[in-house]
Protein backbone atom coordinates (compact mmCIF):
# COMPACT_ATOMS: atom_id res chain seq x y z
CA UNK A 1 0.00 0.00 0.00
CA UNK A 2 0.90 3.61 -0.06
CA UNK A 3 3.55 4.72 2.04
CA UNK A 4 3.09 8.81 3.54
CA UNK A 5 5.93 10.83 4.18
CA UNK A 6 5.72 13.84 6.07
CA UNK A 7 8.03 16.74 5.95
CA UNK A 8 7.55 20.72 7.15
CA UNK A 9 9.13 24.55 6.35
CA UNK A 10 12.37 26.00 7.19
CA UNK A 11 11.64 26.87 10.90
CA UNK A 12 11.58 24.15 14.12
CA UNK A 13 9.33 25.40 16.85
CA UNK A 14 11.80 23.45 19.19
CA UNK A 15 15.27 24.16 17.86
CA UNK A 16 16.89 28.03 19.61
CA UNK A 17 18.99 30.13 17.73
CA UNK A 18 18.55 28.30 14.58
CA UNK A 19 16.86 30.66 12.12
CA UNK A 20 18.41 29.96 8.65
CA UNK A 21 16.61 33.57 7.34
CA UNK A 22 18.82 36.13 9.34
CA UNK A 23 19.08 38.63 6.88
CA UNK A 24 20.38 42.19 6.10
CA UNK A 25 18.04 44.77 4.11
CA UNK A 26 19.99 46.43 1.79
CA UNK A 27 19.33 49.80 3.10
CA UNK A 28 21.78 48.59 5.74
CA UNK A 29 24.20 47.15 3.61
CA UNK A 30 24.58 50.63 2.31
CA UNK A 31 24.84 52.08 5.63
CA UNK A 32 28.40 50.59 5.89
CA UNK A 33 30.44 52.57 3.95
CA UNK A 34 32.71 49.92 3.26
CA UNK A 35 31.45 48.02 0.66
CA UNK A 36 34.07 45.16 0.69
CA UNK A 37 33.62 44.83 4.45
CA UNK A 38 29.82 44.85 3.81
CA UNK A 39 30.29 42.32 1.37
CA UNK A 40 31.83 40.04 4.06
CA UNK A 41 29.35 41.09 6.59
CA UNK A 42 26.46 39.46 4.39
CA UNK A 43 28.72 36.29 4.24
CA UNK A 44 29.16 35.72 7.75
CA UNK A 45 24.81 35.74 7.96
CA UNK A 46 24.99 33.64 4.87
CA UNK A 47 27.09 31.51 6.86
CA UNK A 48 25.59 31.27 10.30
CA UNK A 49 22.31 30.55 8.15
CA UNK A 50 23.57 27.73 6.50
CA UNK A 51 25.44 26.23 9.62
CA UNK A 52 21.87 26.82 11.18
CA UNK A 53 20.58 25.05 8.36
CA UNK A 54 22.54 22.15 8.89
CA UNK A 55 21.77 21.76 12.89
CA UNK A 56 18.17 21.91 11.29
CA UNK A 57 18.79 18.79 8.97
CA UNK A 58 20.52 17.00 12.55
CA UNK A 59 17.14 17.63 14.05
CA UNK A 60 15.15 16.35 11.62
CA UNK A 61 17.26 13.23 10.95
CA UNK A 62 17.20 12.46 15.10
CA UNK A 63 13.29 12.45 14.32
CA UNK A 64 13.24 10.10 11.30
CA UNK A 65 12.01 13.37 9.01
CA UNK A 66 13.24 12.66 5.39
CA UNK A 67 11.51 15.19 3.82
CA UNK A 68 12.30 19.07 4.27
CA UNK A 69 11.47 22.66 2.70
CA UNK A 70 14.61 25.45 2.87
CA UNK A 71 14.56 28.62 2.67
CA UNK A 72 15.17 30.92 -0.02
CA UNK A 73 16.47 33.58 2.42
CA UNK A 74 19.47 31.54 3.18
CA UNK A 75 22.04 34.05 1.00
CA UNK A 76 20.92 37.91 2.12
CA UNK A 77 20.59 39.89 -1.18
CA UNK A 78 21.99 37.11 -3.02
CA UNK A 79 19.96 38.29 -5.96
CA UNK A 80 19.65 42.02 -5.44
CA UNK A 81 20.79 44.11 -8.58
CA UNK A 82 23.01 46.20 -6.52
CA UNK A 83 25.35 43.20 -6.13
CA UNK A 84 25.90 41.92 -9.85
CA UNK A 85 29.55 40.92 -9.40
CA UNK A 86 29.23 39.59 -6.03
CA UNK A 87 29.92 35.62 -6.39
CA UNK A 88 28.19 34.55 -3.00
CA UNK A 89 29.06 30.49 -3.49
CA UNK A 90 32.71 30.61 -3.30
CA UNK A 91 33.24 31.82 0.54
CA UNK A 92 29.96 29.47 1.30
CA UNK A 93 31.19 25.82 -0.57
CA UNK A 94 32.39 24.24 2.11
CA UNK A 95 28.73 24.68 4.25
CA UNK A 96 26.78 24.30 1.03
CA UNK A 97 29.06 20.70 0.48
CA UNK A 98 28.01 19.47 4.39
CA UNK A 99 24.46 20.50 3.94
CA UNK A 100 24.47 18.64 0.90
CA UNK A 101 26.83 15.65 2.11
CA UNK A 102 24.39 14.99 5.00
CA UNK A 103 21.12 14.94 3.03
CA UNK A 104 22.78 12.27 0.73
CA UNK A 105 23.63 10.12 4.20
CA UNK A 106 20.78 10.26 5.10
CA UNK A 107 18.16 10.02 2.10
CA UNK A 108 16.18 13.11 2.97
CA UNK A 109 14.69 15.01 0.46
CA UNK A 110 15.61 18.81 0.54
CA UNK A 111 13.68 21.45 -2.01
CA UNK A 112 12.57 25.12 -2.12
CA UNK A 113 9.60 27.38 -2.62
CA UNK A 114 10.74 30.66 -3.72
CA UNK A 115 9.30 34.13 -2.88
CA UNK A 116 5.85 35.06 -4.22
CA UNK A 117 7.45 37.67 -6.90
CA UNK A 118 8.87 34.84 -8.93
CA UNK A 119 6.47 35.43 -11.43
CA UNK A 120 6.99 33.63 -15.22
CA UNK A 121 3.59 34.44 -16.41
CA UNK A 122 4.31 38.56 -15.62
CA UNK A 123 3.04 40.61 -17.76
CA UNK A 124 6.35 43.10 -16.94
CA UNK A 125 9.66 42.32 -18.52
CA UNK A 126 11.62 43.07 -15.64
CA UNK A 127 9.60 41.23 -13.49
CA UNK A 128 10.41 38.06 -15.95
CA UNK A 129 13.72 39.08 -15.46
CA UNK A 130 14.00 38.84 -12.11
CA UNK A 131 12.24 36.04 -11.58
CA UNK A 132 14.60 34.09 -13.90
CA UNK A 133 17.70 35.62 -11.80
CA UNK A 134 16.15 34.46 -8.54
CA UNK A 135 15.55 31.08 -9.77
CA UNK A 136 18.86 30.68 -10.95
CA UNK A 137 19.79 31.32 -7.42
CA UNK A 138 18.11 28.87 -6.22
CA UNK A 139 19.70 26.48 -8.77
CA UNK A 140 23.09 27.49 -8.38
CA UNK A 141 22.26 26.93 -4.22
CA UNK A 142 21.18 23.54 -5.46
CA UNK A 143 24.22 22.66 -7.26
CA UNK A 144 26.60 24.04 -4.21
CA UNK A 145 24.94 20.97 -2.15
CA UNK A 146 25.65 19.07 -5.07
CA UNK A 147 21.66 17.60 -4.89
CA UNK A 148 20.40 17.24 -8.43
CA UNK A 149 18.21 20.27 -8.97
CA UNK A 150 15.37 18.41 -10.85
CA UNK A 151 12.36 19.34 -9.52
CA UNK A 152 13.00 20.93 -6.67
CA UNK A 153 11.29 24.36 -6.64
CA UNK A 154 7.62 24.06 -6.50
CA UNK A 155 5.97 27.60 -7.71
CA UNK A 156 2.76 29.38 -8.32
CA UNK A 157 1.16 29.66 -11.69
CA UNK A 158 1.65 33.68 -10.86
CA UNK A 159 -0.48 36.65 -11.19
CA UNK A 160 -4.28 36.36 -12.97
CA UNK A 161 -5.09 39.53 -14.31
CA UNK A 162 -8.36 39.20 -13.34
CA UNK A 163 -7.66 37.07 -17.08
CA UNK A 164 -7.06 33.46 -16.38
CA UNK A 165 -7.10 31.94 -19.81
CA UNK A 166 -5.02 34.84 -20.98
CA UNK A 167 -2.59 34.45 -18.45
CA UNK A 168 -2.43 30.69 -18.52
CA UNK A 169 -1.38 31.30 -22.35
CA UNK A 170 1.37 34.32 -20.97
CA UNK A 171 3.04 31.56 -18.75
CA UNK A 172 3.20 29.45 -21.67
CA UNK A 173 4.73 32.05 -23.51
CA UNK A 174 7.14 33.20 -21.48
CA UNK A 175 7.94 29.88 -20.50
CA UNK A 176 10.66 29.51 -23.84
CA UNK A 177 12.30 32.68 -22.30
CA UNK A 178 12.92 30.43 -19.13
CA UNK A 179 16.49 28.26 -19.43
CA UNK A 180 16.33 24.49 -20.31
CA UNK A 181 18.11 23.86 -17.15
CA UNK A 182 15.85 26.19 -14.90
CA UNK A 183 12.55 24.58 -16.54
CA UNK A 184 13.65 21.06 -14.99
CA UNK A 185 13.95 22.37 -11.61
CA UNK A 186 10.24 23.63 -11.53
CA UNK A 187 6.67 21.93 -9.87
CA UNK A 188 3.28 24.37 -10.12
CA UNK A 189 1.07 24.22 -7.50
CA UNK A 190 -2.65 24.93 -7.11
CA UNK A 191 -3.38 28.18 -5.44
CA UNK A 192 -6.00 29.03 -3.42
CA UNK A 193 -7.37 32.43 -5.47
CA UNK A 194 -6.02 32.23 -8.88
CA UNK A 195 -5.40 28.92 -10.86
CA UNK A 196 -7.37 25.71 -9.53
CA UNK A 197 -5.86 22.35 -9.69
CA UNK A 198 -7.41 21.66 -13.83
CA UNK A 199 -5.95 25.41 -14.53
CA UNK A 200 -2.32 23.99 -13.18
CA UNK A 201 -2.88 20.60 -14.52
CA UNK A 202 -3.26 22.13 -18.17
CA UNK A 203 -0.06 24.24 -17.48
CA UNK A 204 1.83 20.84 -16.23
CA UNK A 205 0.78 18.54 -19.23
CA UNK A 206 1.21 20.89 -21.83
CA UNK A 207 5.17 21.65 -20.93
CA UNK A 208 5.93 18.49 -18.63
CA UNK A 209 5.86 19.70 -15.12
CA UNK A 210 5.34 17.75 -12.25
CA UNK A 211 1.58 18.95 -10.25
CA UNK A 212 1.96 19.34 -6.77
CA UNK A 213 -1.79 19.41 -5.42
CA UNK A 214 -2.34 21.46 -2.24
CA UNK A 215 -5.44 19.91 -0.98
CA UNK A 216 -6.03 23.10 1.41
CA UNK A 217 -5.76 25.56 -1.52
CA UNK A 218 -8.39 23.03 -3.56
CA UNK A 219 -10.79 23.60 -0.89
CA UNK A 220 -10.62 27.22 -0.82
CA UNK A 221 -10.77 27.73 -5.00
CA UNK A 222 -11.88 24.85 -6.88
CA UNK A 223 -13.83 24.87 -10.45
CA UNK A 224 -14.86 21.36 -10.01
CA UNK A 225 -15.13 20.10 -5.95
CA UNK A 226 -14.23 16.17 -7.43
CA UNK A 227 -10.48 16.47 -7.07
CA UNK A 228 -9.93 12.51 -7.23
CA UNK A 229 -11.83 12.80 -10.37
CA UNK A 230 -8.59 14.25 -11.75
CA UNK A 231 -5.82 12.48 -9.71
CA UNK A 232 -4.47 10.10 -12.02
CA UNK A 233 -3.34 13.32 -14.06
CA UNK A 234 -1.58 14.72 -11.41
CA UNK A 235 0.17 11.36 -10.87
CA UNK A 236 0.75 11.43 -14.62
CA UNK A 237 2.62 14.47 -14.55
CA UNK A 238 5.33 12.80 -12.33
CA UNK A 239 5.88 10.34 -14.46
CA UNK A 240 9.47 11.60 -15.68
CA UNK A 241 10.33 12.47 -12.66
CA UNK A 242 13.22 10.75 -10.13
CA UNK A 243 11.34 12.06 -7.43
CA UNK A 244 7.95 10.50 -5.67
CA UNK A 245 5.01 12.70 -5.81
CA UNK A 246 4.50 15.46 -3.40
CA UNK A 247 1.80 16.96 -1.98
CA UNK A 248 0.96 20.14 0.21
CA UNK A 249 -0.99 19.60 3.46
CA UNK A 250 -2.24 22.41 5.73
CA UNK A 251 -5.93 23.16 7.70
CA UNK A 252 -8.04 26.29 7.81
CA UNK A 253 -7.19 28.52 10.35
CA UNK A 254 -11.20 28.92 10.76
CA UNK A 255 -14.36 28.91 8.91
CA UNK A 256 -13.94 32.77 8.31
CA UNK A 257 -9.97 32.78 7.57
CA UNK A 258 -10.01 30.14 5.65
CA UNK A 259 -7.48 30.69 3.18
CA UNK A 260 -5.30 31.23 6.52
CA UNK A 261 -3.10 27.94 7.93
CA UNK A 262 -3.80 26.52 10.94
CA UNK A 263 -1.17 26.13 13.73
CA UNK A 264 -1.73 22.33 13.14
CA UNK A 265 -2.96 19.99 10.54
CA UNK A 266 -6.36 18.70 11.30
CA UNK A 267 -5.57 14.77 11.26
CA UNK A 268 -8.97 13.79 9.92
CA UNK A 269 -9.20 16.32 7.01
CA UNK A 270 -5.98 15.05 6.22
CA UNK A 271 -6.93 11.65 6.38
CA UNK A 272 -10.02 12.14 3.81
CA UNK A 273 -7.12 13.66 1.47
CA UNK A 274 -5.40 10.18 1.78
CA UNK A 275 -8.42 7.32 1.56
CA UNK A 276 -8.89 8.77 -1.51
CA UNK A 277 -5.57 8.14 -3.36
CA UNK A 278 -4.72 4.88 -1.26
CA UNK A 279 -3.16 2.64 -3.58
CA UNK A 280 -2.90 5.36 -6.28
CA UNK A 281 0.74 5.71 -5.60
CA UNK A 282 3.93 3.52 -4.01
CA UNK A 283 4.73 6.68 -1.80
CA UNK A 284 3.44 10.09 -1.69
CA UNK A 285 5.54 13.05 0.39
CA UNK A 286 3.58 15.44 1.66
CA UNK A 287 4.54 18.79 3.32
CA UNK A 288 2.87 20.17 6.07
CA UNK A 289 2.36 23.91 5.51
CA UNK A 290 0.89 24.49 9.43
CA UNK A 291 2.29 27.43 11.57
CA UNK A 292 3.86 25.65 14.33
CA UNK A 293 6.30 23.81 11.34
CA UNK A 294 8.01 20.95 12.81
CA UNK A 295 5.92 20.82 15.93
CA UNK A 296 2.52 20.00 13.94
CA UNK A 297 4.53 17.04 12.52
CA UNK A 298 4.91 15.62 15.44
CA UNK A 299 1.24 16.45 16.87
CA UNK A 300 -0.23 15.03 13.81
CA UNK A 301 2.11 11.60 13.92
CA UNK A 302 1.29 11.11 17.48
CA UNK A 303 -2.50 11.04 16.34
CA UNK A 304 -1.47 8.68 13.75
CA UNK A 305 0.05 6.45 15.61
CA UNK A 306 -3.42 5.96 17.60
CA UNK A 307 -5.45 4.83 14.15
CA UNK A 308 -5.84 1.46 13.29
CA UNK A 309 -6.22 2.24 9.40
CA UNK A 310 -2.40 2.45 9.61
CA UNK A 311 0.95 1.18 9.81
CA UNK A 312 3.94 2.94 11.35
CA UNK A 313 7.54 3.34 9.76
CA UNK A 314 9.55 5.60 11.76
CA UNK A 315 8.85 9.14 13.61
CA UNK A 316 7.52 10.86 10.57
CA UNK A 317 6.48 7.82 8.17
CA UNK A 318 3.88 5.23 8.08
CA UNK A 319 2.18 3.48 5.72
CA UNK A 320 -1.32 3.24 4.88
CA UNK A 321 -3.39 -0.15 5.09
């Protein structure tokens, strides 16, 4: 049967002083009036982040978690265009090379989610621009870890227009302005205002990219309410993929915020999500988008653990019956 993963985002709730986002605006980078000692400033956060990083990646392999979300904040103004020479992996390889020498040890599965203002279907140039600058960022990030960047940012359709057919047809144009290497590393998911899961899934089959369905974000925007009835797509879209399928898990933070997360992932919503693609799949990773990040993991296996519809692995894997 189908075994469940479970991984969470960038922050544990129980770890101190291990933030892997400490950053520096850039209105105080250019407070320091020297910029080669700014420069190295912006390393040594870079730095501390990553080592953080890596104390994260400890944590989650003490507690059996195999699946994980980083930041894209590791690298402060790693993009910004007021640093176009700056060459930000060099003084970083040796942290990038652990963080990436300890995943491999121990099997987990690292990826990203960059910044809402990544944005391929824009209808702005620049915007394009940028958004192809921060995701090669992110791939060059990838590569300093040495873990194969194939599909390992998951994105947003983008921006509607209040047009979604029209912009649908802008992503796919602007998607040829995106490099052949960058395209691989990309997953869409569903949104919850914008582009349902059949909107993504035509966006996914027509240039080969993997669906990642956030059941939370169906709920709150849907054209059709049968998701299952268009499943075996999603799976479909994996199918060149070296990866398992993922999914996104969170709960409504109430009936009135419901677009909002939860703190914690309501176990039998959750549950609903998987009785209905039991079976579908060998293994399915799913991350858990719930405030309280590595914390609601463990809340939500210790109410697994008490069902008799399942069958545990380890502390963040079981398997479905």
């Amino acid at each position: 049967m189908t075994i469940v993963r479970l991984g969470y985002v960038a922050m544990s709730m129980e770890l101190v002083n291990a933030s892997p986002s400490q950053t520096m605006t850039h209105a105080q980078f250019s407070k320091i009036e020297d910029r080669e000692a700014a420069i190295r400033k912006l390393e040594r956060i870079a730095s501390s982040n990553l080592n953080n990083m890596l104390r994260l990646l400890k944590h989650n392999a003490a507690h059996d978690i195999h699946f994980y979300r980083m930041t894209s904040r590791l690298i402060p103004l790693a993009d910004h265009p007021d640093l176009p020479g700056w060459n930000y992996i060099a003084p970083l390889k040796e942290e990038l090379k652990s963080i990436g020498d300890f995943a491999s040890k121990h099997k987990m599965r690292l990826d990203f989610h960059p910044d809402h203002f990544v944005l391929i279907n824009s209808t702005k140039e620049d915007v394009l621009k940028n958004s192809i600058k921060t995701l090669q960022m992110h791939h060059r990030l990838l590569e300093g870890m040495n873990i194969p960047p194939e599909h390992r940012c998951v994105m947003h359709v983008g921006g509607n227009y209040k047009e979604t057919d029209v912009a649908l047809e802008r992503f796919v144009h602007n998607w040829m302005f995106v490099p052949n290497h960058l395209q691989k590393m990309i997953m869409l998911e569903n949104d919850d205002k914008s582009f349902s899961m059949t909107d993504t899934l035509y966006l996914c089959e027509k240039l080969g990219i993997p669906h990642v369905f956030d059941y939370h974000h169906h709920l709150a925007h849907h054209q059709e309410p049968d998701w299952e009835a268009h499943w075996e797509r999603a799976i479909g879209t994996w199918s060149q993929s070296p990866l398992p399928i993922k999914m996104h898990i969170s709960s409504p933070k109430s009936d009135k915020e419901f677009r909002s997360h939860a703190d914690f992932v309501d176990t039998d919503m959750f549950f609903r999500f998987l009785q209905g693609i039991k079976g579908s799949v060998e293994q399915i990773d799913c991350m858990i988008e719930a405030k309280r990040k590595d914390e609601a993991l463990f809340k939500l296996m210790k109410e697994v653990r008490e069902r008799n519809d399942v069958e545990i692995i380890d502390g963040a894997s079981f398997r479905l019956k």
